[in-house]
C-alpha atoms as a PDB file:
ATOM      1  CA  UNK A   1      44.675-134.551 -10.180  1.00  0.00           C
ATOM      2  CA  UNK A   2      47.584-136.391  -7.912  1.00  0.00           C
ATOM      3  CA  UNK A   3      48.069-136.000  -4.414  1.00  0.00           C
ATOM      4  CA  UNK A   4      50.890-134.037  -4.774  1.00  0.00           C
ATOM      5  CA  UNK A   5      49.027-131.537  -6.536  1.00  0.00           C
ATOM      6  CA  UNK A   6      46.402-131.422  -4.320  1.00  0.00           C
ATOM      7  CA  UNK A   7      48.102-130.817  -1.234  1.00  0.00           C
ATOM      8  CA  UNK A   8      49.720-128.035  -2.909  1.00  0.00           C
ATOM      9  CA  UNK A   9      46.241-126.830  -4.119  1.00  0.00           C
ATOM     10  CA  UNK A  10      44.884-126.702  -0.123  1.00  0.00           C
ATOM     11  CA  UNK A  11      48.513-125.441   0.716  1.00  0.00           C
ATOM     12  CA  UNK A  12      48.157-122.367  -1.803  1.00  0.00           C
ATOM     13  CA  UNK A  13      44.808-122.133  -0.937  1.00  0.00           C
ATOM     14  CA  UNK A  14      44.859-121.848   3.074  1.00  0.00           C
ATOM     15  CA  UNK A  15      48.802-121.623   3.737  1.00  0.00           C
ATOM     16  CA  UNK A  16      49.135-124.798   6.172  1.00  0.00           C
ATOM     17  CA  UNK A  17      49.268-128.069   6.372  1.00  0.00           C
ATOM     18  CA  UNK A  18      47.369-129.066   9.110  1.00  0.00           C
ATOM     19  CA  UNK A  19      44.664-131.206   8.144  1.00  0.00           C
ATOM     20  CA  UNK A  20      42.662-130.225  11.712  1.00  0.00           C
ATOM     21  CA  UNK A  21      43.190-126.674  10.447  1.00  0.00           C
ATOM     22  CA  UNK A  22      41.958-126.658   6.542  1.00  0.00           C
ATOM     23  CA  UNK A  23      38.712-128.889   8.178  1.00  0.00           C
ATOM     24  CA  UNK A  24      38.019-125.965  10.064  1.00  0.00           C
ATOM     25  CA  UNK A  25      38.477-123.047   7.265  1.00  0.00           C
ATOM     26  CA  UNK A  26      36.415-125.365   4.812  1.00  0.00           C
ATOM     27  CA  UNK A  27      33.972-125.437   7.591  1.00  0.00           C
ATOM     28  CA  UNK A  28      33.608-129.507   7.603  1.00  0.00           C
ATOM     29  CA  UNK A  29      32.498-130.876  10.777  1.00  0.00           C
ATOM     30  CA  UNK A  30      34.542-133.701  12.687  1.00  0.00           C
ATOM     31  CA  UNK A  31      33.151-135.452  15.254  1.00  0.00           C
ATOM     32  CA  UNK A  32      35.394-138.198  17.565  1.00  0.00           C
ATOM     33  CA  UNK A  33      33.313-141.490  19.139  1.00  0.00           C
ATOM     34  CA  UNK A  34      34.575-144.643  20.004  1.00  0.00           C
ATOM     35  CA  UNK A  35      34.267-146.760  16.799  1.00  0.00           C
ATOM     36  CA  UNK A  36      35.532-150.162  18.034  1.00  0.00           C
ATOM     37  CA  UNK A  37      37.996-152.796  16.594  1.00  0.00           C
ATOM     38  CA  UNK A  38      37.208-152.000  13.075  1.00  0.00           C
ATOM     39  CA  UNK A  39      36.198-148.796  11.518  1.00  0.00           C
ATOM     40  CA  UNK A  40      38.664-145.939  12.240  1.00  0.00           C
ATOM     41  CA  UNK A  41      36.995-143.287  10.316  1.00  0.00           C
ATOM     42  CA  UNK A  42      34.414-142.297   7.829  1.00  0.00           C
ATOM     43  CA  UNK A  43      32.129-139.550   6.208  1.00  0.00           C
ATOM     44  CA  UNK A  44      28.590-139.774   6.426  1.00  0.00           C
ATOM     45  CA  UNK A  45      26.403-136.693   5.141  1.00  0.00           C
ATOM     46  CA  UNK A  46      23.954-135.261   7.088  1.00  0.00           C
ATOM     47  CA  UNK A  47      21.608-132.624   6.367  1.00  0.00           C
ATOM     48  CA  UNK A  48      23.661-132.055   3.059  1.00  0.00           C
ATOM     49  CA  UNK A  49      26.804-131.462   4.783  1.00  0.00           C
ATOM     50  CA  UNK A  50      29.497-134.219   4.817  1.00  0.00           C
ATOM     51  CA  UNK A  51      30.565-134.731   8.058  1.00  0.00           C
ATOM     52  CA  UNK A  52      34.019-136.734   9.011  1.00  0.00           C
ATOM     53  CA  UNK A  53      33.415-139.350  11.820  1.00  0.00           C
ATOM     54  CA  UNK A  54      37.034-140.430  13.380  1.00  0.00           C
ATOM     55  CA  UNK A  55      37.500-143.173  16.379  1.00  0.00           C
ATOM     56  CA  UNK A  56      38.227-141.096  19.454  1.00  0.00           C
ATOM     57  CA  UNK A  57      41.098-144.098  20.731  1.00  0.00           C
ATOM     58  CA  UNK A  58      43.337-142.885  17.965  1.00  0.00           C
ATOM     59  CA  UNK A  59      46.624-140.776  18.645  1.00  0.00           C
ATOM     60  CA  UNK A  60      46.957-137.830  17.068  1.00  0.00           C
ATOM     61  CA  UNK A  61      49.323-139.060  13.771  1.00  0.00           C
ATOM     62  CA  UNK A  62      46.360-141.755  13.251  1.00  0.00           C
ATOM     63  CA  UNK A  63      44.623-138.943  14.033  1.00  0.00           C
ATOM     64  CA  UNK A  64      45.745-136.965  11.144  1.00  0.00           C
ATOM     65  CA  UNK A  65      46.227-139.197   9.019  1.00  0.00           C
ATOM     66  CA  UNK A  66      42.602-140.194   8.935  1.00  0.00           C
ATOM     67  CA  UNK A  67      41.387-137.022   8.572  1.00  0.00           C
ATOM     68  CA  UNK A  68      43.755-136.280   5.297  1.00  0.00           C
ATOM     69  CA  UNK A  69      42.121-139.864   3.811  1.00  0.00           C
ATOM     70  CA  UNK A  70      38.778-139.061   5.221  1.00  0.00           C
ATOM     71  CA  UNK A  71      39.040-135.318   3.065  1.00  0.00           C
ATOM     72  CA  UNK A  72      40.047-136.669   0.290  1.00  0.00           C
ATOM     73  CA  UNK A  73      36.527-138.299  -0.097  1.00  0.00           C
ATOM     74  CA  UNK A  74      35.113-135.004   0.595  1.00  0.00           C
ATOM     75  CA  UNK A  75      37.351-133.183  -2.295  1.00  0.00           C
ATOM     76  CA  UNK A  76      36.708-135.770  -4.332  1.00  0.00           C
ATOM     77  CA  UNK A  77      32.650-135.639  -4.207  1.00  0.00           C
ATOM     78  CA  UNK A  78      32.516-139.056  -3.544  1.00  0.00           C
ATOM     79  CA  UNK A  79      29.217-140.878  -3.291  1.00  0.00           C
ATOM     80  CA  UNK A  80      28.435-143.210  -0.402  1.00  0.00           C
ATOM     81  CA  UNK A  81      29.324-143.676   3.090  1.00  0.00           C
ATOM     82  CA  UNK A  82      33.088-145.003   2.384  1.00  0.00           C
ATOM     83  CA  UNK A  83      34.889-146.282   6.023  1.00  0.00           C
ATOM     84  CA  UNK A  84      38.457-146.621   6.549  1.00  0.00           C
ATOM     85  CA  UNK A  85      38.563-149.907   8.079  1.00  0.00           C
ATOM     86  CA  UNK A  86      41.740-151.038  10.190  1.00  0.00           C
ATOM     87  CA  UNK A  87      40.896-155.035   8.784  1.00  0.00           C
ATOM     88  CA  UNK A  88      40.360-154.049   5.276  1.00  0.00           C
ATOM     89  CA  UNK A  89      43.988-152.235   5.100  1.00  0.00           C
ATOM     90  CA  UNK A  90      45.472-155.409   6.839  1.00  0.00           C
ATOM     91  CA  UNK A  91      43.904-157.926   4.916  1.00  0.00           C
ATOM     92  CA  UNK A  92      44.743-156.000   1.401  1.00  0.00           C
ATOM     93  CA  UNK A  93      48.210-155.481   2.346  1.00  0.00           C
ATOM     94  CA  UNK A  94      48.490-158.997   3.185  1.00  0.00           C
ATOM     95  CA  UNK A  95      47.257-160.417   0.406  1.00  0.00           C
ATOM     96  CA  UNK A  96      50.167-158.309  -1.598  1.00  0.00           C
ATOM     97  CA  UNK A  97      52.260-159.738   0.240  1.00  0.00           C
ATOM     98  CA  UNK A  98      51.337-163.575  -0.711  1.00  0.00           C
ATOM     99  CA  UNK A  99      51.278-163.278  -4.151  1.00  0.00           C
ATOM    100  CA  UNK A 100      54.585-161.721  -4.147  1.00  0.00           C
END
């Protein structure tokens, strides 16, 4: 399924966009800690629930934005502790960049 379709799925389904808001109705926890230089966000499950970890320094389009990537993971089963790390995105998108 496409992101497009997706959003439109959680749209249809709880009649907002707001990330913070659909969290809530799908009853996924989000906790906010200071998570350094680095990591900016991740899910981690705990006790069988997936919980969304997001750095606390963050403003509140970071904020969001984290969140959306962060549920993805969580809509999309996936296994594993995956981070979204502010070095990895720099480093990936600068390495396009080069080979252009």
């Amino acid at each position: 399924m496409t992101t497009e379709k997706i959003i439109n799925k959680l749209y249809s389904e709880f009649n907002t966009y707001d990330v913070k808001r659909i969290l809530k109705m799908k009853h996924i926890p989000v906790l906010y800690y200071p998570l350094g230089d680095v990591t900016l966000g991740y899910i981690a499950t705990i006790k069988r629930i997936k919980t969304i970890t997001v750095d606390n320094s963050l403003n509140e389009i970071q904020t969001d934005f984290i969140l959306g990537h962060e549920l993805s993971h969580v809509l999309n089963n996936d296994i594993g502790t995956p981070y979204y790390r502010r070095v990895g995105f720099i480093l990936s998108h600068q390495q396009k960049r080069k080979t252009s």
